[in-house]
Protein backbone atom coordinates (compact mmCIF):
# COMPACT_ATOMS: atom_id res chain seq x y z
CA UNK A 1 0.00 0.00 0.00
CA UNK A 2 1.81 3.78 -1.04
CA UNK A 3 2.35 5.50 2.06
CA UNK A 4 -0.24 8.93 1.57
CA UNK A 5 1.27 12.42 1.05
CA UNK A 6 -0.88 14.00 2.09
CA UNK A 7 1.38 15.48 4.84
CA UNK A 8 4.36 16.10 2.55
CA UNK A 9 4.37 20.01 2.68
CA UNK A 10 3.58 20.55 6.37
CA UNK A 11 6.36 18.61 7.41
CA UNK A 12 8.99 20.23 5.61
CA UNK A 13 11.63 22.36 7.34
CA UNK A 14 11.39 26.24 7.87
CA UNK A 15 13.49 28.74 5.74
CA UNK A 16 14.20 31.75 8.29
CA UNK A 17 15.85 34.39 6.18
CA UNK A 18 14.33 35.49 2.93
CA UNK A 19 18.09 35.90 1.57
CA UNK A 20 17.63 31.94 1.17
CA UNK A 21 14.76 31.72 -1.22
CA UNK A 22 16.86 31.18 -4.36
CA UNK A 23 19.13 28.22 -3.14
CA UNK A 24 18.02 25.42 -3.95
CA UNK A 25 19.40 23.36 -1.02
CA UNK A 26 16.22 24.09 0.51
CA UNK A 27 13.73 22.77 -1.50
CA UNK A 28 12.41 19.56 -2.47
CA UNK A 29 10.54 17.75 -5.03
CA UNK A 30 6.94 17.89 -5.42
CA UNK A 31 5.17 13.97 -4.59
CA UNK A 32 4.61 12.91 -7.78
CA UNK A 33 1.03 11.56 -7.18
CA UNK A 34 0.44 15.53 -6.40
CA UNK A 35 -1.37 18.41 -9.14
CA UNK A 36 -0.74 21.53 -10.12
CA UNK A 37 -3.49 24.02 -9.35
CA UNK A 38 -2.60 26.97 -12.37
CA UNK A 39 -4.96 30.34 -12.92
CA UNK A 40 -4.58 33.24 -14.75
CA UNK A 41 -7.37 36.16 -16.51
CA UNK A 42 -7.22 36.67 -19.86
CA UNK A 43 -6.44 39.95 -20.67
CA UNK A 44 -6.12 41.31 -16.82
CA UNK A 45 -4.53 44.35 -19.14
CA UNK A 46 -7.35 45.75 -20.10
CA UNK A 47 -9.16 45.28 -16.64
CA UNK A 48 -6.58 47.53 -15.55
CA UNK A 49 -7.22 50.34 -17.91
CA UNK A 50 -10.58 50.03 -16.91
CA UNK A 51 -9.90 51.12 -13.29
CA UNK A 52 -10.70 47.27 -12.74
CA UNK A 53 -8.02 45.89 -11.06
CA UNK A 54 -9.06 45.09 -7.57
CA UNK A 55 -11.80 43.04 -9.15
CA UNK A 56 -9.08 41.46 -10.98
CA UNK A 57 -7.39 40.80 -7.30
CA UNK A 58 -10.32 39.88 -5.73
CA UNK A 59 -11.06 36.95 -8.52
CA UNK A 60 -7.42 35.89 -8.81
CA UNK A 61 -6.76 35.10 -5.27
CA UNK A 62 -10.48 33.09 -4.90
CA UNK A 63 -8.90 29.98 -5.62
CA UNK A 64 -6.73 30.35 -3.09
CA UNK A 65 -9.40 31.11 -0.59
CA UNK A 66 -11.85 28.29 -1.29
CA UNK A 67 -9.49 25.51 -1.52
CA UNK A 68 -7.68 26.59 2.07
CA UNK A 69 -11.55 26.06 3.26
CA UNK A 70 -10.91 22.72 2.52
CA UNK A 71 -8.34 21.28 3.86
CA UNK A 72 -5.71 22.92 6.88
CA UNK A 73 -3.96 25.73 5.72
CA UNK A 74 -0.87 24.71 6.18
CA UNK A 75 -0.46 21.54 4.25
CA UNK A 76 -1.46 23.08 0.75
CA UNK A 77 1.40 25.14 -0.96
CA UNK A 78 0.33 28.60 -3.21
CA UNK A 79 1.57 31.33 -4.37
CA UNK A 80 -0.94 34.62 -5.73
CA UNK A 81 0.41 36.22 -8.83
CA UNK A 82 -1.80 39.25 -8.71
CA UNK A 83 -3.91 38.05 -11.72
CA UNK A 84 -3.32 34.00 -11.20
CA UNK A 85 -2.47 31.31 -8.48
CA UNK A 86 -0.54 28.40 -8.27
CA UNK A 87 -1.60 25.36 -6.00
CA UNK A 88 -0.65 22.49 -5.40
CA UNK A 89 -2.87 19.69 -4.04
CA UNK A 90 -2.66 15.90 -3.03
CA UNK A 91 -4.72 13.75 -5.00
CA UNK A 92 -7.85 13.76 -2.96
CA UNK A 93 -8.55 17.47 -3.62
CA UNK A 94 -8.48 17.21 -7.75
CA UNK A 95 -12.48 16.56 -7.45
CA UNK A 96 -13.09 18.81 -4.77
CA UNK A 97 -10.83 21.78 -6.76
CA UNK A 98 -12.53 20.96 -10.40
CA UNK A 99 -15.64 22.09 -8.55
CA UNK A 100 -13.92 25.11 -7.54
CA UNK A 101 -12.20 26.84 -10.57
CA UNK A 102 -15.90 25.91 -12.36
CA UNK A 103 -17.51 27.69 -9.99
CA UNK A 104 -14.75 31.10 -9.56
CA UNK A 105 -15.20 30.59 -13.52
CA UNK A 106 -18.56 31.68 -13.61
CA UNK A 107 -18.33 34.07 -11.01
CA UNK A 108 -15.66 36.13 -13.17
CA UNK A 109 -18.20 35.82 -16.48
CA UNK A 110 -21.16 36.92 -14.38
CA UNK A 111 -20.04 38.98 -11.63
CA UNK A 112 -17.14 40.86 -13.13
CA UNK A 113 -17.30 40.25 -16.89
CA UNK A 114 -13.47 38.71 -16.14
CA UNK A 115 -12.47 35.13 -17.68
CA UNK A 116 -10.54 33.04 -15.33
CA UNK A 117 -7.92 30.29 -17.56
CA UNK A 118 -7.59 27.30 -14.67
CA UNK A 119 -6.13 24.26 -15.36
CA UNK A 120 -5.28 20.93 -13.12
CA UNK A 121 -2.04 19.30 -14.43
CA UNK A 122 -0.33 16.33 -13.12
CA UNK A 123 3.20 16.77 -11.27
CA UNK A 124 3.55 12.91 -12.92
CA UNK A 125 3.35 14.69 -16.55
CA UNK A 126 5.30 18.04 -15.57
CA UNK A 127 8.38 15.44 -14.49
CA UNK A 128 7.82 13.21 -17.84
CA UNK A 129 8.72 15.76 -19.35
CA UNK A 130 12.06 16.34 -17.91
CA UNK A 131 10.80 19.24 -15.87
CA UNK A 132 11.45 20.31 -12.23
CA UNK A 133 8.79 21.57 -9.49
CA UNK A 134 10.39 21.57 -5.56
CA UNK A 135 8.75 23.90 -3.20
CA UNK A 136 10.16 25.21 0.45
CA UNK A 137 8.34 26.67 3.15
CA UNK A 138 9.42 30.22 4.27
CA UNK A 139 8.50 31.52 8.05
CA UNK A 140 7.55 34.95 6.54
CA UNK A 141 6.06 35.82 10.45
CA UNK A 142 5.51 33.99 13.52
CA UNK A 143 1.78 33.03 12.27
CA UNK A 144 2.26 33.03 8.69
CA UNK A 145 4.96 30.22 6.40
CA UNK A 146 4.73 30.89 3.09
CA UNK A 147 5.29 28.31 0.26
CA UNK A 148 8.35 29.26 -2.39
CA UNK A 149 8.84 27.64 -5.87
CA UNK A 150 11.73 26.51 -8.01
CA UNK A 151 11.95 24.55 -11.09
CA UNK A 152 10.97 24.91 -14.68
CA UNK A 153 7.42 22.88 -14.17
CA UNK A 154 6.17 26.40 -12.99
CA UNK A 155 6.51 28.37 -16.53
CA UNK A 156 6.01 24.72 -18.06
CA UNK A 157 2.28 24.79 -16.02
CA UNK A 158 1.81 28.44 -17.17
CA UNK A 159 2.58 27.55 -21.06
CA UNK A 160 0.02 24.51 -20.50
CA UNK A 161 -2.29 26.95 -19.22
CA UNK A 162 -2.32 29.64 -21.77
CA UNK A 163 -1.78 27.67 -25.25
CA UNK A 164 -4.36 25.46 -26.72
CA UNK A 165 -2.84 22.03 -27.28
CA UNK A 166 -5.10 19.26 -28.13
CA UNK A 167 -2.65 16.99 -25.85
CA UNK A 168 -3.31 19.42 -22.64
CA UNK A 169 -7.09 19.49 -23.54
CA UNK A 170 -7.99 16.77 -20.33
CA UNK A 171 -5.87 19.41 -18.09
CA UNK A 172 -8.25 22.33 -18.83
CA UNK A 173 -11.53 23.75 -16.97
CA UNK A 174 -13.47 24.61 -19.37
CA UNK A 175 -16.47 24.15 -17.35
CA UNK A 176 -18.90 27.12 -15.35
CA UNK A 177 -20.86 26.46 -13.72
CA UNK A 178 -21.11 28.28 -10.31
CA UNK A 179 -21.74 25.67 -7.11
CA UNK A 180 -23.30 26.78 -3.64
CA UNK A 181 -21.51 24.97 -1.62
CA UNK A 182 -17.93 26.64 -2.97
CA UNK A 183 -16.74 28.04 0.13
CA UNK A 184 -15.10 31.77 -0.52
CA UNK A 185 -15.50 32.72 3.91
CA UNK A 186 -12.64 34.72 4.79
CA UNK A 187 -11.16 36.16 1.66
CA UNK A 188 -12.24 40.23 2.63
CA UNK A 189 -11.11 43.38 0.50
CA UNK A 190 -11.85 45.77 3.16
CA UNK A 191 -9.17 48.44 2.84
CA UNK A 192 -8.05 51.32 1.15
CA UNK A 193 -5.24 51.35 -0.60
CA UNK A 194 -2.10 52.17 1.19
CA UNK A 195 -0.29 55.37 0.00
CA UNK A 196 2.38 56.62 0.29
CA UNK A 197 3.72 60.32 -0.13
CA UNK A 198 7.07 60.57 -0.10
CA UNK A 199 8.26 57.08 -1.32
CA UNK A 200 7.11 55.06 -4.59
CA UNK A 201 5.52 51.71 -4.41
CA UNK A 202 7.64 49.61 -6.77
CA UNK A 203 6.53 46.25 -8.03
CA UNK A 204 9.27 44.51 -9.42
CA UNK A 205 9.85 41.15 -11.17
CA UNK A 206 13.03 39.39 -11.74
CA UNK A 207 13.89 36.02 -14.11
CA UNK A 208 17.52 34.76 -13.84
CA UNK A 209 18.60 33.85 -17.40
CA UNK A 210 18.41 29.63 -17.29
CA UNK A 211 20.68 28.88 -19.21
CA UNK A 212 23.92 30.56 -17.29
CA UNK A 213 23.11 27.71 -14.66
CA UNK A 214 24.08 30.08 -12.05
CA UNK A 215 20.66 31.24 -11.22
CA UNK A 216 20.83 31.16 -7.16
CA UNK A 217 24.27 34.00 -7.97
CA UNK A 218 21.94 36.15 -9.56
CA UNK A 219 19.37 36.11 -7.73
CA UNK A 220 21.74 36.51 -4.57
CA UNK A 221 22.75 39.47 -6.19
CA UNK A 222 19.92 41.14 -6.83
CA UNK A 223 18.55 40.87 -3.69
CA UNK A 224 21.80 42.67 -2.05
CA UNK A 225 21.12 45.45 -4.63
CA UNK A 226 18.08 45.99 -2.68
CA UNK A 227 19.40 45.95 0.58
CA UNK A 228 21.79 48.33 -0.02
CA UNK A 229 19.84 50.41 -1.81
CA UNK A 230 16.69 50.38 0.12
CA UNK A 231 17.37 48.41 3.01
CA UNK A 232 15.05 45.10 2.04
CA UNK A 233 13.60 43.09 3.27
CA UNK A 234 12.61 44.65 6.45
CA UNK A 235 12.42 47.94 5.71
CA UNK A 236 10.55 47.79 2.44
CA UNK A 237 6.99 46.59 3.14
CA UNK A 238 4.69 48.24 1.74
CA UNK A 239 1.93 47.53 3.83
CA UNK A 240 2.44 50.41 6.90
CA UNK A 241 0.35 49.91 9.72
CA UNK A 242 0.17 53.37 10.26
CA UNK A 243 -1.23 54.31 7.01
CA UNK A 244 -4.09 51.17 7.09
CA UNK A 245 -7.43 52.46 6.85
CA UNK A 246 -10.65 50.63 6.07
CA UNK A 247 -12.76 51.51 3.76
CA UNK A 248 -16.27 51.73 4.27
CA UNK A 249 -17.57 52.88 0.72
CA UNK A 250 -20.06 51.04 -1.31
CA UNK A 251 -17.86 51.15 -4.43
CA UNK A 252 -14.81 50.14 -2.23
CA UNK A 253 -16.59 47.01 -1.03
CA UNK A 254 -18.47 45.63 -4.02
CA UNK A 255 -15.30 43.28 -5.39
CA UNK A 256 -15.63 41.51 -2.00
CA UNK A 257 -19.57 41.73 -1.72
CA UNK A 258 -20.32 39.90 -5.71
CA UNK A 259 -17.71 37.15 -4.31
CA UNK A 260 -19.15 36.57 -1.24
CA UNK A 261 -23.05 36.56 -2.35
CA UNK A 262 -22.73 35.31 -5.48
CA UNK A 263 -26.02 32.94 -6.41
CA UNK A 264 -27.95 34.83 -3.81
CA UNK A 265 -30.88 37.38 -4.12
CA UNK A 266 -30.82 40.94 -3.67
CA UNK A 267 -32.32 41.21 -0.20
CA UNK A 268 -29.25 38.31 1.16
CA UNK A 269 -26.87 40.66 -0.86
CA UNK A 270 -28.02 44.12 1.19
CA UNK A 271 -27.89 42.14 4.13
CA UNK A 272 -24.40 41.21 3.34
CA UNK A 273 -23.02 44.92 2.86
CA UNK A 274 -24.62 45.92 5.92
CA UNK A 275 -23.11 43.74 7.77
CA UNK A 276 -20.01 43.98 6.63
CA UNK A 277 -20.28 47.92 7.54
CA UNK A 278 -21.31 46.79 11.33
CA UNK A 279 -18.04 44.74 10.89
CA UNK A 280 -15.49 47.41 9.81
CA UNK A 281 -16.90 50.37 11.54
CA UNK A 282 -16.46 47.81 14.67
CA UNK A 283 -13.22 46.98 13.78
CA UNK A 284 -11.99 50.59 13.79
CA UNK A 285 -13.00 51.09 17.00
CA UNK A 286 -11.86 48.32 18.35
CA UNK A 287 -8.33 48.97 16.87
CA UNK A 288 -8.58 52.37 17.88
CA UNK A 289 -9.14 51.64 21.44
CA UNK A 290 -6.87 48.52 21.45
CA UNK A 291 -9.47 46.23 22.42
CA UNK A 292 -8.95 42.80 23.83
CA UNK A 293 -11.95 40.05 23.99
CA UNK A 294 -11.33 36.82 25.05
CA UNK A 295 -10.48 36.03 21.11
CA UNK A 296 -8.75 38.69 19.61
CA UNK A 297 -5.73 41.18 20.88
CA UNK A 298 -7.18 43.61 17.93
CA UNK A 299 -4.39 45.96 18.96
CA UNK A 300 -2.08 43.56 16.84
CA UNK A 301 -4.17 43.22 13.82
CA UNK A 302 -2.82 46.65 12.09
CA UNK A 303 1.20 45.13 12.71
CA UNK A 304 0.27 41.48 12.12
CA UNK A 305 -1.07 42.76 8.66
CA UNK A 306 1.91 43.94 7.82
CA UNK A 307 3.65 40.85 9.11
CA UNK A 308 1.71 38.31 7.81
CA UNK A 309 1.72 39.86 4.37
CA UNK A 310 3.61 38.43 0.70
CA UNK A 311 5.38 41.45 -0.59
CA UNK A 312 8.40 39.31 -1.32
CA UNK A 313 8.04 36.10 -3.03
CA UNK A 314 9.85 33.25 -5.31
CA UNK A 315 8.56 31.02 -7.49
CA UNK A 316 11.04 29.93 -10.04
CA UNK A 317 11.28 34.23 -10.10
CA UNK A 318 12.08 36.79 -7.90
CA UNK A 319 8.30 39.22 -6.76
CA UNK A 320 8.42 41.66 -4.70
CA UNK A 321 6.16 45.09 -3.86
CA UNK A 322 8.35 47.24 -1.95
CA UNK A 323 8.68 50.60 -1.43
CA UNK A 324 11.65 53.07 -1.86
CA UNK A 325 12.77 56.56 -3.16
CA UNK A 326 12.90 57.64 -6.27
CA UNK A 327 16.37 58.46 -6.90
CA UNK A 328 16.86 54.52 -5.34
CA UNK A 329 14.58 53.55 -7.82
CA UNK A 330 16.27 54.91 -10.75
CA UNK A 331 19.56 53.56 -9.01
CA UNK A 332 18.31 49.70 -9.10
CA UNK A 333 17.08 50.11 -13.25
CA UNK A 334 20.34 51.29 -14.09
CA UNK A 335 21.92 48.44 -11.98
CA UNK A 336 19.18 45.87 -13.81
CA UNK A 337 19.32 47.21 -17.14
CA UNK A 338 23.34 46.31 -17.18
CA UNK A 339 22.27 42.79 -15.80
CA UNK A 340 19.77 42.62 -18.81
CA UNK A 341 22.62 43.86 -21.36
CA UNK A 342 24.66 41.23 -20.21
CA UNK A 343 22.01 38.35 -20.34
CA UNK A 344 22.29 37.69 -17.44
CA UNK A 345 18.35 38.19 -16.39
CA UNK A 346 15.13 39.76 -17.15
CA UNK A 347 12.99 41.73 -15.74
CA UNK A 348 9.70 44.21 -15.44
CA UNK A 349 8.89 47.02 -12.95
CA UNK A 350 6.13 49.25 -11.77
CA UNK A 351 5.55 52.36 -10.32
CA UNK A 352 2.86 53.70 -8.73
CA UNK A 353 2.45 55.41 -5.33
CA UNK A 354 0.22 52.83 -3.37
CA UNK A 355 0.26 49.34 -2.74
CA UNK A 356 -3.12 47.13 -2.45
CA UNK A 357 -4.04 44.19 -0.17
CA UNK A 358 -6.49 41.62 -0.28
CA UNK A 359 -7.35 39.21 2.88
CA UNK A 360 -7.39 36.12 3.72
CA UNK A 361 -8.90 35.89 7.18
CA UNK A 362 -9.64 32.60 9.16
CA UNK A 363 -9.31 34.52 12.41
CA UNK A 364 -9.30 38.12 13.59
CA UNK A 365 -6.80 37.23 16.20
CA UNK A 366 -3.09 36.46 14.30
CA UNK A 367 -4.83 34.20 11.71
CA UNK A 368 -5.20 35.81 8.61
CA UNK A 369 -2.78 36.32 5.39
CA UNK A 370 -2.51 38.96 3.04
CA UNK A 371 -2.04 39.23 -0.53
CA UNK A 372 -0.03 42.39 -1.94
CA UNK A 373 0.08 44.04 -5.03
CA UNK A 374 1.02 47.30 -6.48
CA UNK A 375 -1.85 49.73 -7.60
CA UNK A 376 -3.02 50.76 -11.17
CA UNK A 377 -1.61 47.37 -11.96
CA UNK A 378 1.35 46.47 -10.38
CA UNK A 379 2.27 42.85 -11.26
CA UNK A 380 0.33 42.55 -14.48
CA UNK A 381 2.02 45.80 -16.05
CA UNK A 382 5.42 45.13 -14.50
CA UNK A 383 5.25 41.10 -16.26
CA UNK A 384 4.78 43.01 -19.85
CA UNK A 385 8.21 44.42 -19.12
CA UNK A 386 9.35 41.18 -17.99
CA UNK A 387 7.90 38.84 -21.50
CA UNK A 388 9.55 41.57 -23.74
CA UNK A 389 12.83 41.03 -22.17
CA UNK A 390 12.84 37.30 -21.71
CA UNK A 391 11.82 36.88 -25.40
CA UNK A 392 14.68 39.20 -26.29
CA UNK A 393 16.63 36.84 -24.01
CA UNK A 394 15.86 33.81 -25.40
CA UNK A 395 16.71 35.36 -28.90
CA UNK A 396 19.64 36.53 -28.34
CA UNK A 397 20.71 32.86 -26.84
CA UNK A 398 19.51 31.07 -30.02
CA UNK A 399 21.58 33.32 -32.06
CA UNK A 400 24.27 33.23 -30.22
CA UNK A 401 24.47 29.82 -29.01
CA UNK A 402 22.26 28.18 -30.46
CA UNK A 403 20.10 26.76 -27.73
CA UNK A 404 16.80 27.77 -26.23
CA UNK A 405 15.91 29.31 -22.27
């Protein structure tokens, strides 16, 4: 009888220090009787010259949401991409998740006019085809470990997702149809977005060149360019407790509120929004006041917001929403541009003067995640930059090598 793995990802050991996210001496291989959970929107561009990109947010991270109502938290690796996710599941969830990207499917046609690609791909196939797919676990705070990726069966899952091959046909949902019991409880887009004056809010995007074999270098390297230049990865979140503030506008509450109540009438839907104004104007207060019930310390949930937030990231590339000064700024594309130049990596940035946050939350009190992405766009504008220059990569490599990334 095969021993289950169910366990696999919950058992692995910690990574402390972000500075360790591109070795890969820390990771390990994917079970092979495991899937590959991959989502993007089709053309999230154009949602975000529509002023439509927290509904782009909201949708991307709901797969996310209703498959860690599933299962315990902690023994499901993800990663949100802004417009996309990537999970990966045991065997026992494939059913279970086919019933979910069919449902946040139908949501995205009816509720925000978004398409949502998803596809569920065997880590069997990605590794029959002579591809990699390890994952680590990263203690990002003391109440949130998040999952890191290496290996080429990430961009190999993203190519099966986006390209129409007769042969990945049995991968793809191409069902919608929208199921009650779909569980989206928790996932909450309840606050403004979080400026900031006199720094910019740089989303950045970084692809070590494959084929120089030395990617773990590069990467190191990069992310000492940012510590001496803005002091990462401590001093760069975005997310500032001091400059959180909810937001209690119809408009501003709407992504979260045709999520939440989708499939119910319009009477269940009013009831939702008001009580999901009792909840924040509550929740001010009680942060306010520092409040402490016999559940929540809700003096901590501004800081452990911050904490417990992704604004640095790595799968198989370097993500990160940070802020820093302008002059810095320009500093680090001079420093990347010569890295470009000399092939040695790719990548897309940017700029924007806020950064955006959607929740997770399974408790009030330390238990709840946070998604980050920069505003008017952030990782979706900063990955056009980031195609151009791997394509121009790639070419340059075939003609002057004659190989392929």
């Amino acid at each position: 009888m095969q021993e289950s793995t169910d366990r696999f990802y919950v058992e692995l050991p910690l990574i402390s220090n972000f500075s360790d996210a591109a070795e890969e001496e820390h990771y390990h291989d994917l079970p092979s009787d495991w899937y590959v959970v991959a989502t993007d929107i089709v053309n999230s561009t154009a949602a975000v010259r529509d002023n439509n990109y927290k509904s782009v947010n909201i949708l991307g991270a709901s797969p996310i949401a209703a498959m860690l109502n599933l299962v315990d938290r902690n023994t499901i690796p993800f990663a949100f991409g802004g417009d996309g996710a990537l999970i990966c599941i045991p065997p026992e969830l494939v059913k279970p998740a086919q019933k979910i990207l069919s449902s946040c499917r139908n949501i995205g046609y009816e509720a925000y006019g978004l398409e949502l690609r998803a596809a569920i791909i065997p880590v069997s196939y990605i590794y029959e085809r002579g591809k990699s797919l390890k994952v680590a676990r990263f203690k990002a705070s003391d109440n949130y470990v998040q999952a890191l990726f290496m290996g080429e069966g990430i961009a190999y899952s993203d190519f099966i997702l986006k390209n129409d091959n007769q042969k990945h046909e049995p991968f793809h949902i191409r069902e919608s149809e929208f199921s009650p019991e779909v569980n989206f409880e928790g996932l909450e887009c309840r606050w403004k977005e979080v400026s900031h004056s006199e720094k910019e809010v740089i989303t950045l995007l970084v692809y070590a060149n494959p084929a120089l074999n030395d990617s773990g270098t590069i990467y190191g390297e990069v992310m000492q360019k940012l510590r001496e230049l803005f002091g990462f990865d401590f001093g760069t979140n975005p997310i500032d407790p001091t400059a959180l503030s909810m937001n209690i506008s119809l408009s501003g509450l709407m992504g979260e509120t045709k999520l939440r109540t989708f499939g119910l009438g319009l009477i269940d839907r009013w009831k939702y929004i008001i009580k999901t104004h009792i909840e924040i104007l509550s929740g001010k207060i009680f942060m306010k006041l520092g409040y402490k019930s016999s559940k929540t310390d809700w003096s901590l949930y501004k800081s452990d917001l911050s904490l417990n937030s992704d604004y640095r990231k790595f799968d198989d590339m370097l993500r990160v929403v940070i802020t820093g000064k302008k002059q810095k700024r320009q500093q680090l594309e001079k420093y990347l541009d010569e890295q470009f130049e000399s092939s040695n990596l790719a990548y897309g940035i940017h700029i924007t003067d806020a950064a955006m946050v959607t929740c997770m939350v399974f408790e009030y009190h330390r238990a709840h995640i946070h998604f980050v992405d920069g505003s008017d766009g952030g990782y979706v504008m900063a990955s056009r930059q980031l195609k151009e220059q791997m394509k121009a990569l790639e070419n340059s490599f075939l003609k002057n090598e004659g190989g392929a990334l």
